[in-house]
Protein backbone atom coordinates (compact mmCIF):
# COMPACT_ATOMS: atom_id res chain seq x y z
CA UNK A 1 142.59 -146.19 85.24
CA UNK A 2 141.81 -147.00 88.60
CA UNK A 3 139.21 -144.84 90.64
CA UNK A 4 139.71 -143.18 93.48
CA UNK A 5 136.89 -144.34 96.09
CA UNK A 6 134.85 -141.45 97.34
CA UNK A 7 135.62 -140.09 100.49
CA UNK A 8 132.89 -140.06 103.66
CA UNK A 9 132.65 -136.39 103.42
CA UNK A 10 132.30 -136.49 99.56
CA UNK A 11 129.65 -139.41 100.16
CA UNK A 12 127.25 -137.15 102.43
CA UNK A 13 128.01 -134.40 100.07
CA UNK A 14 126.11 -136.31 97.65
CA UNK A 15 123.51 -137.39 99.71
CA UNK A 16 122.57 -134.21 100.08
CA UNK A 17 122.52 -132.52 97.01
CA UNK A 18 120.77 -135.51 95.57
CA UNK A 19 117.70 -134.85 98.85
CA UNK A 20 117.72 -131.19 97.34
CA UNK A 21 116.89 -132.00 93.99
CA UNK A 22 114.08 -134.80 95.11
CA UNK A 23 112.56 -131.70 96.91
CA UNK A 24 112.57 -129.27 94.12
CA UNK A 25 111.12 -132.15 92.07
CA UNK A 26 108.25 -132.68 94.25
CA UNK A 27 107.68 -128.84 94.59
CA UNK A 28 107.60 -128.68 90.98
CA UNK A 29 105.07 -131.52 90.73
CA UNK A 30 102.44 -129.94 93.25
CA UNK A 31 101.35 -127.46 90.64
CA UNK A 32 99.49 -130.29 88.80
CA UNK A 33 98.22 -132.42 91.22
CA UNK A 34 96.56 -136.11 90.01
CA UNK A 35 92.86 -135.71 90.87
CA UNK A 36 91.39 -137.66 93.33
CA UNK A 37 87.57 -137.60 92.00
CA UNK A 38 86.05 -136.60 88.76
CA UNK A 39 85.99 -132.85 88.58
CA UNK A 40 82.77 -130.85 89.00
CA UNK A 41 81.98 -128.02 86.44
CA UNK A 42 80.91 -124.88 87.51
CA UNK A 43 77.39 -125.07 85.56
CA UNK A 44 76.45 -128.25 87.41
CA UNK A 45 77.47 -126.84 91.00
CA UNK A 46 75.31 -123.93 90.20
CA UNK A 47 72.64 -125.78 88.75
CA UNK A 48 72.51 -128.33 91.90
CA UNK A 49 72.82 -125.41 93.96
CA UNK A 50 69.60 -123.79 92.52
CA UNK A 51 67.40 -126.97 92.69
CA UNK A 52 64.88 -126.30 96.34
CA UNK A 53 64.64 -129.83 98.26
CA UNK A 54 61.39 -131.71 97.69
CA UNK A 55 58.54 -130.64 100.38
CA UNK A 56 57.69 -134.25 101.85
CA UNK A 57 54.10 -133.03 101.99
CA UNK A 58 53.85 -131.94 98.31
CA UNK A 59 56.49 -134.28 96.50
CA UNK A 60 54.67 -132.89 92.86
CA UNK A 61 54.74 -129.17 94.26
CA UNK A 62 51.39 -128.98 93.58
CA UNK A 63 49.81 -125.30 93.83
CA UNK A 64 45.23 -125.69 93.96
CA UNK A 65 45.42 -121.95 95.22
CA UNK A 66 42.10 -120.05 93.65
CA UNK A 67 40.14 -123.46 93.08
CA UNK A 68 37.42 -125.27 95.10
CA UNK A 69 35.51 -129.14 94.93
CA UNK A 70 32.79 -129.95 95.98
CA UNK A 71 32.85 -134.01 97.70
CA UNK A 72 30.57 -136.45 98.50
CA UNK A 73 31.16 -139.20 100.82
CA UNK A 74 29.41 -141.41 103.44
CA UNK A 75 28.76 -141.08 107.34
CA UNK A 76 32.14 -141.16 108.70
CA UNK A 77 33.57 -144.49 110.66
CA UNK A 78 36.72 -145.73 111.56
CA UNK A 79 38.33 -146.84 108.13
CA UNK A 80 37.90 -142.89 107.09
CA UNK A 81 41.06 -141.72 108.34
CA UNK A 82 42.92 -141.64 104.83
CA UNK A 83 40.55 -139.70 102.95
CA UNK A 84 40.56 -137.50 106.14
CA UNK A 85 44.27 -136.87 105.33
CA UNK A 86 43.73 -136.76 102.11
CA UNK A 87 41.78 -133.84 102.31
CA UNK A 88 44.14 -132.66 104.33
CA UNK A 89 46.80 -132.37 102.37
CA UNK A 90 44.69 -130.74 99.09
CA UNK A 91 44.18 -127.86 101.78
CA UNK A 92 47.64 -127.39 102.55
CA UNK A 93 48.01 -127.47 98.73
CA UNK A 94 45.50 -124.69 98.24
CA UNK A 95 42.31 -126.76 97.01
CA UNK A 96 39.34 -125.39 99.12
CA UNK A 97 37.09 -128.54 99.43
CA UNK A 98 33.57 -128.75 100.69
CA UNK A 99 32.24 -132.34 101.93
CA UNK A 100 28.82 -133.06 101.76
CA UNK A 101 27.82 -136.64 103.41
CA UNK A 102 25.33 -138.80 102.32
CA UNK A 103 22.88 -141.23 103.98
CA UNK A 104 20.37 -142.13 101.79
CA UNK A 105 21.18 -140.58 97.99
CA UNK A 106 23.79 -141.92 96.38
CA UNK A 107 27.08 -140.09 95.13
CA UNK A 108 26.34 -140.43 91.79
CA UNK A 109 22.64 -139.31 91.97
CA UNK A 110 24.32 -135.87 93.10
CA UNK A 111 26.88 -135.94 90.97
CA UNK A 112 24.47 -136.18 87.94
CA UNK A 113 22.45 -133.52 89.61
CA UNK A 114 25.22 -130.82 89.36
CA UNK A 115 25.50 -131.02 93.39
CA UNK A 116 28.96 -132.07 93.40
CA UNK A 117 32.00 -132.52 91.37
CA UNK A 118 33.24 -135.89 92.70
CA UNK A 119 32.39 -138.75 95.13
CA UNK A 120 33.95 -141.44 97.18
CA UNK A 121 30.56 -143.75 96.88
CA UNK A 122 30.61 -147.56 96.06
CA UNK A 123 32.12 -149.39 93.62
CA UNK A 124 28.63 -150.17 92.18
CA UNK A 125 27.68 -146.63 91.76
CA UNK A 126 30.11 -146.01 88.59
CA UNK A 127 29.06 -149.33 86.63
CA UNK A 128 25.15 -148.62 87.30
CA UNK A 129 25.83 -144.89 86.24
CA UNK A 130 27.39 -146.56 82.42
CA UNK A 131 23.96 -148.47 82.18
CA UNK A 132 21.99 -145.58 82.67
CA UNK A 133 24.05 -143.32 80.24
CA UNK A 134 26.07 -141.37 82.49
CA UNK A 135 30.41 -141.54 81.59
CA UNK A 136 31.65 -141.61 85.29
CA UNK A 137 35.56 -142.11 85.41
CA UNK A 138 37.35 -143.97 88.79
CA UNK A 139 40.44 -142.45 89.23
CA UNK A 140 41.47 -143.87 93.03
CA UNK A 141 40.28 -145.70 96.10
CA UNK A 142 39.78 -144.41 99.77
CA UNK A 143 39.27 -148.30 100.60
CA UNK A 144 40.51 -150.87 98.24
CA UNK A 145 38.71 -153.65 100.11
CA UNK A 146 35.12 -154.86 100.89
CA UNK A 147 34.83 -153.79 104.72
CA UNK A 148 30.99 -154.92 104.95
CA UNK A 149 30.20 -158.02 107.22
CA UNK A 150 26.18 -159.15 107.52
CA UNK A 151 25.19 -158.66 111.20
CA UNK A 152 21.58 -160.04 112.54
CA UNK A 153 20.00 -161.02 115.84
CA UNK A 154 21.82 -164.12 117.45
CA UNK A 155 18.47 -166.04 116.73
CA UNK A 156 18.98 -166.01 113.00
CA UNK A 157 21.91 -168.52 112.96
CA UNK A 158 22.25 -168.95 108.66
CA UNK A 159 20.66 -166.60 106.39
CA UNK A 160 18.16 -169.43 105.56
CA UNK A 161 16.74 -168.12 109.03
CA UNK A 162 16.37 -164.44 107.69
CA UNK A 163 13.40 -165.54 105.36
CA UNK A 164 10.00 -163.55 106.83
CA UNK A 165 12.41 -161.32 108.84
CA UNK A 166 13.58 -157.09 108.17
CA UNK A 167 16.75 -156.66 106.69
CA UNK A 168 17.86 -153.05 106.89
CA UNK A 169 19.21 -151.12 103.91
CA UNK A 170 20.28 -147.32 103.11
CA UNK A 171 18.00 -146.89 99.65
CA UNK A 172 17.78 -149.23 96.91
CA UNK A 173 20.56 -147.61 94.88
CA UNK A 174 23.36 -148.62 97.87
CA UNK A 175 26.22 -150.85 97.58
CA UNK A 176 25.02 -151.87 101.17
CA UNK A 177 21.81 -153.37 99.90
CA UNK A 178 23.56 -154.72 96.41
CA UNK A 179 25.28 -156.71 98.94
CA UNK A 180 22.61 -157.70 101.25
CA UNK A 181 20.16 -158.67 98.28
CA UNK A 182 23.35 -160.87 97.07
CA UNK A 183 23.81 -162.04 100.71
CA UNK A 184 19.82 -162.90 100.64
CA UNK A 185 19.80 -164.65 96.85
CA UNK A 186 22.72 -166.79 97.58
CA UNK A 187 20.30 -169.39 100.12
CA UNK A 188 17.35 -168.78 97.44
CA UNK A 189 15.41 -166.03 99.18
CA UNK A 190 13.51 -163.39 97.34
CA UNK A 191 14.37 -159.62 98.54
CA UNK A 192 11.47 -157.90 99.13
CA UNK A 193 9.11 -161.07 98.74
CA UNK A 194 10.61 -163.64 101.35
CA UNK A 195 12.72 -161.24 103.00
CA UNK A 196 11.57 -157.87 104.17
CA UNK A 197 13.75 -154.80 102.93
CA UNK A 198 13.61 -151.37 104.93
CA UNK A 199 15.10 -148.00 104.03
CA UNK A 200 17.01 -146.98 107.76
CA UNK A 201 19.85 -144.71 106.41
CA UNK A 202 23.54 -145.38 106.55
CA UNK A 203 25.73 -147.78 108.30
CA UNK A 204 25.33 -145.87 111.82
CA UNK A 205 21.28 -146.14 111.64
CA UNK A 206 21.19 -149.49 110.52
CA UNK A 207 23.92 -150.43 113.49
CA UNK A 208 21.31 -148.37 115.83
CA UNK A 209 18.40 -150.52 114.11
CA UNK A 210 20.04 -153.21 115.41
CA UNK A 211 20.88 -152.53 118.77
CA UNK A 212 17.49 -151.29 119.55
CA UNK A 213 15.67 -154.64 117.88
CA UNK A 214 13.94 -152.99 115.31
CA UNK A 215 15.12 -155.16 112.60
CA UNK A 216 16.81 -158.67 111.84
CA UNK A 217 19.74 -158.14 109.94
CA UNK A 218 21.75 -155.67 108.12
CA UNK A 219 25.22 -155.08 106.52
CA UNK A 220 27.33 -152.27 107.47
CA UNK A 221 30.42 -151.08 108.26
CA UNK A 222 32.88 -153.31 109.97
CA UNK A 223 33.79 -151.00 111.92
CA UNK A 224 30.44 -150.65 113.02
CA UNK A 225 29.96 -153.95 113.74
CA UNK A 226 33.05 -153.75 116.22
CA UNK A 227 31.71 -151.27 117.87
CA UNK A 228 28.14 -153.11 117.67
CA UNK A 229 30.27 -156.19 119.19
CA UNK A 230 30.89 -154.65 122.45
CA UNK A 231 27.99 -153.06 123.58
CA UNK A 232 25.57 -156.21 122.84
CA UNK A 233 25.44 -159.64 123.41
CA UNK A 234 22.51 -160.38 120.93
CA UNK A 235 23.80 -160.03 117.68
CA UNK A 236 26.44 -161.67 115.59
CA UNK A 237 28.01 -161.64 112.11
CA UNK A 238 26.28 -164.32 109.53
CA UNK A 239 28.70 -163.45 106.96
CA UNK A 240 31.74 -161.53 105.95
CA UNK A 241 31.53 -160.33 102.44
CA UNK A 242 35.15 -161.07 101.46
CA UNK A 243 35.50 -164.01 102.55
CA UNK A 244 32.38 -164.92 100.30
CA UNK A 245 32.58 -162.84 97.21
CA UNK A 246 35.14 -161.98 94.66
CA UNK A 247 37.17 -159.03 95.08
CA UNK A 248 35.07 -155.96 94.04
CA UNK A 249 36.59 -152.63 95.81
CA UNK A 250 34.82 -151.34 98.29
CA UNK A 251 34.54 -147.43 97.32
CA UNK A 252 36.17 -145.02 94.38
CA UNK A 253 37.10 -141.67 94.24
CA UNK A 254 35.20 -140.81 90.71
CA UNK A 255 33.50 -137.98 88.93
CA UNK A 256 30.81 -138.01 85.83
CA UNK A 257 31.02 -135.39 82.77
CA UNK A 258 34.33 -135.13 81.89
CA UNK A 259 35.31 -133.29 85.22
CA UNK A 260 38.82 -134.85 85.61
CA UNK A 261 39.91 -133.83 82.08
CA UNK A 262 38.64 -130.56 82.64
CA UNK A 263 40.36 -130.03 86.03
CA UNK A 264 43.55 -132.33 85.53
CA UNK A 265 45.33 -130.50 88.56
CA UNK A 266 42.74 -131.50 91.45
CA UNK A 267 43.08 -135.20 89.53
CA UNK A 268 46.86 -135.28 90.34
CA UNK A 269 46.38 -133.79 93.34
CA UNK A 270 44.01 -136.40 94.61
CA UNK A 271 45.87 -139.39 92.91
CA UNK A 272 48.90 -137.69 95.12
CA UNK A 273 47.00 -137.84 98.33
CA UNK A 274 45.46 -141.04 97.82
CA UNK A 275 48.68 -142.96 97.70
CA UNK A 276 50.56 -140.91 100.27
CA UNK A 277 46.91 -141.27 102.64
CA UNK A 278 47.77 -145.05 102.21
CA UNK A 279 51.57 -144.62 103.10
CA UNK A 280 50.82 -142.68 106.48
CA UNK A 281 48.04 -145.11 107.23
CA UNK A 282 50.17 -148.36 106.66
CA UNK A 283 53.44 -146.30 108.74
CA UNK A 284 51.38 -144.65 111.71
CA UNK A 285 49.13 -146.99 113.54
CA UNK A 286 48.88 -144.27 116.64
CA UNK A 287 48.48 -141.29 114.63
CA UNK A 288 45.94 -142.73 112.75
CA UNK A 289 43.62 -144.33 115.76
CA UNK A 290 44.28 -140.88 117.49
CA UNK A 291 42.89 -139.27 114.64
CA UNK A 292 39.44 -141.75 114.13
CA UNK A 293 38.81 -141.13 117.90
CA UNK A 294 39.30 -137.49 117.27
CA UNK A 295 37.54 -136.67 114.33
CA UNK A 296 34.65 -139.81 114.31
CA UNK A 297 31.84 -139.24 116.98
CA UNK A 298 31.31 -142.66 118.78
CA UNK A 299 34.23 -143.91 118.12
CA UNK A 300 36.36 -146.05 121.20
CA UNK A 301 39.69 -147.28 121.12
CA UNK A 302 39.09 -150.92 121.43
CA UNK A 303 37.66 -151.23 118.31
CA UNK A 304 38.75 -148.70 116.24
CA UNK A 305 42.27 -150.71 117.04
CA UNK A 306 40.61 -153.77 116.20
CA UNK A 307 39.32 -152.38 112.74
CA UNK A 308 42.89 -150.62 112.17
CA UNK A 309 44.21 -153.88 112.75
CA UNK A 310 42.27 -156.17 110.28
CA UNK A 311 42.87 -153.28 107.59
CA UNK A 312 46.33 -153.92 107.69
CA UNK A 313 45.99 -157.14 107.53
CA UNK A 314 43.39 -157.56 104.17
CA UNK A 315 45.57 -154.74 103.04
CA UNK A 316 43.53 -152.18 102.78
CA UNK A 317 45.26 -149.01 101.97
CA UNK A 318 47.86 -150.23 99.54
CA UNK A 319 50.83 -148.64 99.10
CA UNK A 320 51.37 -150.12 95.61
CA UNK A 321 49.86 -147.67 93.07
CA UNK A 322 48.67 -150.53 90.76
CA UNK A 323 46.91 -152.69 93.56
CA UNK A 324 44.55 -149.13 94.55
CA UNK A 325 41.96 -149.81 92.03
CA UNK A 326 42.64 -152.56 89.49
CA UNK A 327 40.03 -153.32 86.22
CA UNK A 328 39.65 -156.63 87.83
CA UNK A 329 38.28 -155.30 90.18
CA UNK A 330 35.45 -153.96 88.35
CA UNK A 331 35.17 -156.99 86.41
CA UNK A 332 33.97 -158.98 89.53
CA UNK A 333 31.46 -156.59 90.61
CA UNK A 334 30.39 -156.63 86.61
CA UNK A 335 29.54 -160.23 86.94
CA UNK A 336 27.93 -159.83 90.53
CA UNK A 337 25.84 -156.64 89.49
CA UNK A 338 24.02 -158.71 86.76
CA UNK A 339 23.85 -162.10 88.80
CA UNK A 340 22.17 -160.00 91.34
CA UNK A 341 19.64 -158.56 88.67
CA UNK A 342 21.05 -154.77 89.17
CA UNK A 343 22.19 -154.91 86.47
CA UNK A 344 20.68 -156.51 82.87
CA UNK A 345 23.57 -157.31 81.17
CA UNK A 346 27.30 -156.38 81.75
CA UNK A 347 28.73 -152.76 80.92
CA UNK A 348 31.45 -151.64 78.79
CA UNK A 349 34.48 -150.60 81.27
CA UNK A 350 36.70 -149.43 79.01
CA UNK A 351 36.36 -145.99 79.68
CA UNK A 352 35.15 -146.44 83.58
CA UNK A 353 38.75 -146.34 84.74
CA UNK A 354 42.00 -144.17 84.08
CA UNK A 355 44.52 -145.08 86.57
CA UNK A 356 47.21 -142.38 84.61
CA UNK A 357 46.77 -140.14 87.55
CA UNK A 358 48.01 -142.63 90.11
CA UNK A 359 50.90 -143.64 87.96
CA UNK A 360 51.99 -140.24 87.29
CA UNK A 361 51.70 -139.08 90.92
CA UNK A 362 53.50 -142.62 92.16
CA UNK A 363 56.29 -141.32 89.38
CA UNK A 364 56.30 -137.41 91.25
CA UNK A 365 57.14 -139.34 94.82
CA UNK A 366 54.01 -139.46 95.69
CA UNK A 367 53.15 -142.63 98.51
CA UNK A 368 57.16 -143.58 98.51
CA UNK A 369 58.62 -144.69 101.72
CA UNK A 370 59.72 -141.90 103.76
């Protein structure tokens, strides 16, 4: 049978009823449309929804409120500014904190003597403290590098030339004259035999010893010694301690008596601050000069730059939780402490150190790049 072809009015007949049904097709299809990302349940909306945003200033949401410390810490210069901010931030946490600075006893003389609950003194101070029966524990660093240099009159050109001269020191427990007697044995001199030792006070009033003539040599602060730089013409550095010995710290934040596993809180909270104190210092060269000149009598800009500068440099204030205080470190000034006859024999660190406050605060957020 042969078909009849369509007519042109049947043709957009068609057309048309077969447009209608691809419309009610679709309409019928938008009741289940494909999803376009993985749907999100209700219990994780609300869940996200209830979680506050982390307080930049207190990544561990730490809470001191009620409790107090009492710190130790030297006369302070221009590489001070992180445990400034430091102590900064365990205020704004709630910690009430109480400094007490030192000059001529040592932090761990007070510490033993119920004075204080923790200290930021030398490196030295915790491994002498083991030989003499005390259990002091490092748990951070306000200055992970030696920042001593020996400064003396321009006529002593070597430390050979030192030998019937004054060399001024704090006391005879300070890391400053550990470092000087060291400085003193390495050209065969005798301290206190061949080479005069006199008790001045800290790194200010040994700089102001200087100045004024009334001794030969000393070691202090860096920082002191930039500042020493530009207002005389008659004194120069004979050595720079890190360029000479082996890596030994510079000063700890540490505590004797089991006072960090009795108050585990103000241990976070200063593991916290260290490595965020580090972070600000590294990421705000201006805020932190402003704040030296600010808070430091004495201090002027040239060299308080200067020192900020060099810091960076030697790294300083690391930002790396595991290069703040390393066992290594401690190992050198082991060695050193008994070459220098402070020491009679080397001292058990196993227990000296507990770095699980730094890693625990590093894991919170604390110190990470903003």
């Amino acid at each position: 049978m042969k078909l009849k072809p369509y007519s042109r009015y049947q043709m957009l007949r068609l057309l048309a009823i077969f447009a209608a049904l691809a419309l009610v097709t679709a309409a019928c299809g938008e009741d289940e449309p494909a999803p376009t990302t993985p749907p999100t349940t209700q219990a994780a909306t609300t869940q996200a929804a209830a979680e506050p945003a982390m307080d930049p200033r207190n990544p561990l949401g730490l809470d001191l409120s009620g409790k107090s410390m009492v710190m130790t810490t030297g006369l302070p210069d221009s590489l001070s500014g992180t445990e400034f901010y430091m102590v900064d931030l365990l205020t704004e946490w709630g910690l009430s904190v109480e400094t007490v600075i030192l000059t001529q006893t040592t932090g761990l003389e007070t510490l033993l003597a119920g004075a204080a609950d923790i200290s930021t003194g030398g490196t030295d101070e915790s491994l002498v403290g083991l030989a003499q029966g005390a259990d002091p524990v490092i748990i951070g660093s306000p200055q992970s590098k030696v920042n001593y240099v020996l400064v003396a009159k321009t006529e002593h050109e070597t430390i050979e030339d030192l030998r019937g001269g004054i060399v001024a020191i704090s006391g005879p427990g300070g890391y400053n004259t550990l470092l000087s007697n060291m400085a003193v044995r390495s050209v065969g001199l005798e301290p206190g035999v061949d080479v005069e030792l006199s008790q001045i006070g800290g790194s200010p009033e040994r700089s102001a010893a200087l100045l004024a003539g009334q001794v030969d040599a000393a070691s202090v602060f860096l920082s002191d010694w930039l500042e020493l730089d530009a207002a005389s013409d008659n004194l120069h550095v004979l050595a720079r301690y890190a360029e000479i010995i082996p890596e030994p710290g510079s000063s700890t934040y540490f505590s004797v008596g089991g006072y960090w596993a009795e108050n585990p809180d103000i241990a976070l909270g200063i593991a916290c601050g260290n490595l965020m104190a580090n972070r600000w210092a590294n990421d705000n060269r201006s805020e932190y000069i402003d704040m030296i000149l600010t808070r430091v009598e004495g201090t002027t800009r040239g060299p308080t730059e200067q020192m900020y500068d060099q810091s960076i440099i030697v790294d300083m204030w690391p930002v790396d939780h595991n290069d703040v205080i390393r066992l290594e470190y401690l190992q050198n000034l082991n060695s050193m402490l008994v070459r220098t006859g402070d020491l009679e024999e080397e001292v058990d660190l196993s227990t000296v150190l507990d770095t699980s406050y730094l890693e625990e605060a590093a894991a919170g957020g604390c110190g990470a790049a903003g």
